[in-house]
Protein backbone atom coordinates (compact mmCIF):
# COMPACT_ATOMS: atom_id res chain seq x y z
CA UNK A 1 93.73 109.05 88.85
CA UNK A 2 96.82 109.54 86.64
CA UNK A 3 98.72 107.36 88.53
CA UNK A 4 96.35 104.21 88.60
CA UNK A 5 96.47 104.15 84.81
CA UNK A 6 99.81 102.78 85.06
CA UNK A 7 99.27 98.94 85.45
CA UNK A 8 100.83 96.77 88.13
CA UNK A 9 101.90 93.23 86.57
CA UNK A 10 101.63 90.24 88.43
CA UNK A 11 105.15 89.20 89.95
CA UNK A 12 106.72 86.44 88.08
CA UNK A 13 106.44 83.08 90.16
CA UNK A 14 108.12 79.77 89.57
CA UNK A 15 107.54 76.76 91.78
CA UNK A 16 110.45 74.99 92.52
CA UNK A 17 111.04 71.32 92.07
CA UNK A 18 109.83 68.81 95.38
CA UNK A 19 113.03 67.38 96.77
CA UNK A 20 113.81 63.22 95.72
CA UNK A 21 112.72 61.42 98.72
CA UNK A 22 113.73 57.81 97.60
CA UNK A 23 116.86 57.95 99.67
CA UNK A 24 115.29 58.39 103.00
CA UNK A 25 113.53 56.35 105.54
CA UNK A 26 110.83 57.03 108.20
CA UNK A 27 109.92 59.63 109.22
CA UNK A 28 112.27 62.19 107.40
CA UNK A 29 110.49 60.67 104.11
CA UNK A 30 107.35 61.11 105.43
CA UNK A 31 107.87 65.18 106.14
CA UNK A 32 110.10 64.94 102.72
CA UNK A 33 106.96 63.33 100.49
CA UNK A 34 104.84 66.49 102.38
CA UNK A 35 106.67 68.59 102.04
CA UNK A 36 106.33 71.32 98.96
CA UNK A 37 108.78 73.98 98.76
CA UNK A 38 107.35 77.32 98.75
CA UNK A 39 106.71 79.69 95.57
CA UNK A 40 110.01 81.66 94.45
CA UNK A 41 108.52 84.94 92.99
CA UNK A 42 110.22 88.02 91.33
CA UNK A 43 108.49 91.27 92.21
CA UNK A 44 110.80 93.55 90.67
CA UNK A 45 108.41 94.57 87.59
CA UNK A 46 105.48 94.84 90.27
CA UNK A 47 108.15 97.21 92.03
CA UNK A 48 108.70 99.15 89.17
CA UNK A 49 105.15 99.68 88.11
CA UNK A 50 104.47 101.09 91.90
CA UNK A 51 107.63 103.30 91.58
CA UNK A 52 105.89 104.20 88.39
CA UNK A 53 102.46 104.96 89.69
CA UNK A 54 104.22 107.05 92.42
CA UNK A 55 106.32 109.24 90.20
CA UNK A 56 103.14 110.08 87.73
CA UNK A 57 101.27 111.07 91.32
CA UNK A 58 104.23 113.31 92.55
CA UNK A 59 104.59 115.13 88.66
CA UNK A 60 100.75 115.45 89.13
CA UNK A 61 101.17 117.12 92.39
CA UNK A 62 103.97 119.47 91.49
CA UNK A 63 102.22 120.66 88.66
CA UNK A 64 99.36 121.45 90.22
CA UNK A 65 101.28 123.27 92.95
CA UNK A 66 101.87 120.70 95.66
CA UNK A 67 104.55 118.91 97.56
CA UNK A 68 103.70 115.32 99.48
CA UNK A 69 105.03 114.91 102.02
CA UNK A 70 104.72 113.16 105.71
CA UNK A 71 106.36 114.13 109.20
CA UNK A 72 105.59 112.93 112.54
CA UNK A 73 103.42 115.74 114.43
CA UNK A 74 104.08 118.91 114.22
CA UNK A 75 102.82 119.87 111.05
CA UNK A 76 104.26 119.30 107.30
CA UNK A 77 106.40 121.05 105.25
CA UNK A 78 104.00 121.67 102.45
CA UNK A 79 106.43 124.38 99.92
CA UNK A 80 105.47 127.30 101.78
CA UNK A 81 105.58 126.68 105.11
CA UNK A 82 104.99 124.32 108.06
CA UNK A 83 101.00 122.82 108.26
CA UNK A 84 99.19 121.07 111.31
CA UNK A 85 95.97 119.03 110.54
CA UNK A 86 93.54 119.87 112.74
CA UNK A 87 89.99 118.92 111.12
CA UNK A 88 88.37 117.15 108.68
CA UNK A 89 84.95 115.94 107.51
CA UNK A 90 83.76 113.41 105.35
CA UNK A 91 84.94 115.84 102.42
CA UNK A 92 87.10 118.04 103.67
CA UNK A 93 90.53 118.36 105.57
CA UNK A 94 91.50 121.61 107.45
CA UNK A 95 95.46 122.24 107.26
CA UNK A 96 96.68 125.72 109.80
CA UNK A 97 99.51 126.87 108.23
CA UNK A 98 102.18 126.95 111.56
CA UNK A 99 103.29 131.20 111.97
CA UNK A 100 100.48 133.03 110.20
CA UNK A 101 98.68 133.52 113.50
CA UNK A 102 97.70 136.73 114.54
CA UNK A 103 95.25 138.45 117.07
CA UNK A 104 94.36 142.39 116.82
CA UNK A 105 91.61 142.63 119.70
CA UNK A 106 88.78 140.05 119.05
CA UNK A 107 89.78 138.59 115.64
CA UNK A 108 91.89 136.35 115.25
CA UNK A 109 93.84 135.33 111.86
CA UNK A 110 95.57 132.45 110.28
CA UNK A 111 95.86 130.57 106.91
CA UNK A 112 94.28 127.55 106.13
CA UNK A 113 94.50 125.07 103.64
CA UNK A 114 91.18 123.75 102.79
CA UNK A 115 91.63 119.84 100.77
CA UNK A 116 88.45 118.71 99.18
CA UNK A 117 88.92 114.80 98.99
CA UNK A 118 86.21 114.65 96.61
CA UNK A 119 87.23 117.17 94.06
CA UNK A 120 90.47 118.36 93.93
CA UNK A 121 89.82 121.56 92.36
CA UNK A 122 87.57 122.48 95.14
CA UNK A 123 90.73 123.03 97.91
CA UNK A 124 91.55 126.12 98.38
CA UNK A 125 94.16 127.93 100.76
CA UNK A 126 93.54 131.38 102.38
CA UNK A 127 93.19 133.83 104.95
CA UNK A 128 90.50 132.68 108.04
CA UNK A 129 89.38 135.64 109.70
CA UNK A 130 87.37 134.28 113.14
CA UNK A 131 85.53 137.24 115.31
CA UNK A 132 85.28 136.18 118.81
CA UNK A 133 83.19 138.96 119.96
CA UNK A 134 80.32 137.39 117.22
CA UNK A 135 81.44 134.06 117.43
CA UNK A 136 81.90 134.36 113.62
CA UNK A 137 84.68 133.63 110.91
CA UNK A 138 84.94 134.65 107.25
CA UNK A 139 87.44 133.55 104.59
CA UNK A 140 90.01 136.40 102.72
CA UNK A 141 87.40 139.01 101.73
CA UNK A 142 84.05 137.03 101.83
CA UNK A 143 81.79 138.12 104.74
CA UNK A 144 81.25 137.10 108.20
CA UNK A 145 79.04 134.10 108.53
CA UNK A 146 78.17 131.62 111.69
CA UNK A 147 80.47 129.34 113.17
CA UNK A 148 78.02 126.51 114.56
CA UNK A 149 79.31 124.59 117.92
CA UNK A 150 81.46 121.62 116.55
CA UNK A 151 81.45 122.48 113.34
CA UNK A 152 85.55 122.15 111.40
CA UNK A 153 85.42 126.06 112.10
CA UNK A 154 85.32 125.82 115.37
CA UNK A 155 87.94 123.13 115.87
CA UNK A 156 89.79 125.55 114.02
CA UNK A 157 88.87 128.46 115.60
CA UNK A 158 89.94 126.87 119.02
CA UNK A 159 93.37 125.64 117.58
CA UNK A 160 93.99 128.83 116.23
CA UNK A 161 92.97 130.58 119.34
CA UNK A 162 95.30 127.89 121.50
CA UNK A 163 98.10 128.21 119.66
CA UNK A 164 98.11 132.78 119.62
């Protein structure tokens, strides 16, 4: 929201003169009299103001702990490691941090990054904890609750459980 304070100004536009047609004849004057040259405009203050809205987002983001940034499949490099998208809803995006996955019996570990799109202090990154015996997942210490068919969970689950 930081960043959209910072206003964009319209580029700077000059239209430049129509040629002199009174030395031609036929049909070149006819295109010449129709023909208008096209607006000349300098964007380099609307540039500016866009290199200025980015910079406010990225301080933003450091301070609050993150790092933007995009790669083509296989995951991002988020400061801390390497993440893979693997679900979202209309509110929420589900990021598997790439190496934390581990199996002892029927659970099954990993962390996840948890980006709420509508609040931002509302994301939250820990330890998922999915029982396959239960068919159940809880999140660092919290306790076990259900993991309904289709639900982000078990997307993630079933990456998770893919990918140990």
């Amino acid at each position: 929201m930081e960043s959209y304070k910072v206003p964009i100004p319209p580029p700077s536009c000059v239209q430049p003169p129509k040629d002199d047609c009174s030395n031609k004849t036929g049909i070149a004057k006819g295109f010449c009299q129709g023909y208008t040259p096209p607006m000349k405009c300098d964007y380099s203050s609307v540039n500016e103001a866009k290199r200025n809205q980015t910079e406010v987002f990225k301080n933003c983001m450091v301070a609050n702990g993150w790092q933007l940034e995009y790669r083509k499949l296989g995951g991002t490099d988020l400061s801390g490691g390497t993440f893979e998208k693997i679900a979202y809803t209309s509110s929420n995006e589900y990021y598997l941090k790439l190496g934390t996955i581990h199996r002892s019996g029927h659970i099954y570990s990993a962390i996840i990054r948890v980006i709420n799109l509508e609040n931002s202090n509302k994301s939250y990154q820990g330890t998922f904890y999915f029982d396959s015996k239960i068919n159940k997942f809880k999140i660092d210490q919290d306790i076990y609750r259900a993991m309904p068919k289709g639900s982000a969970t078990a997307i993630l689950f079933k990456r998770v459980k893919q990918l140990s």
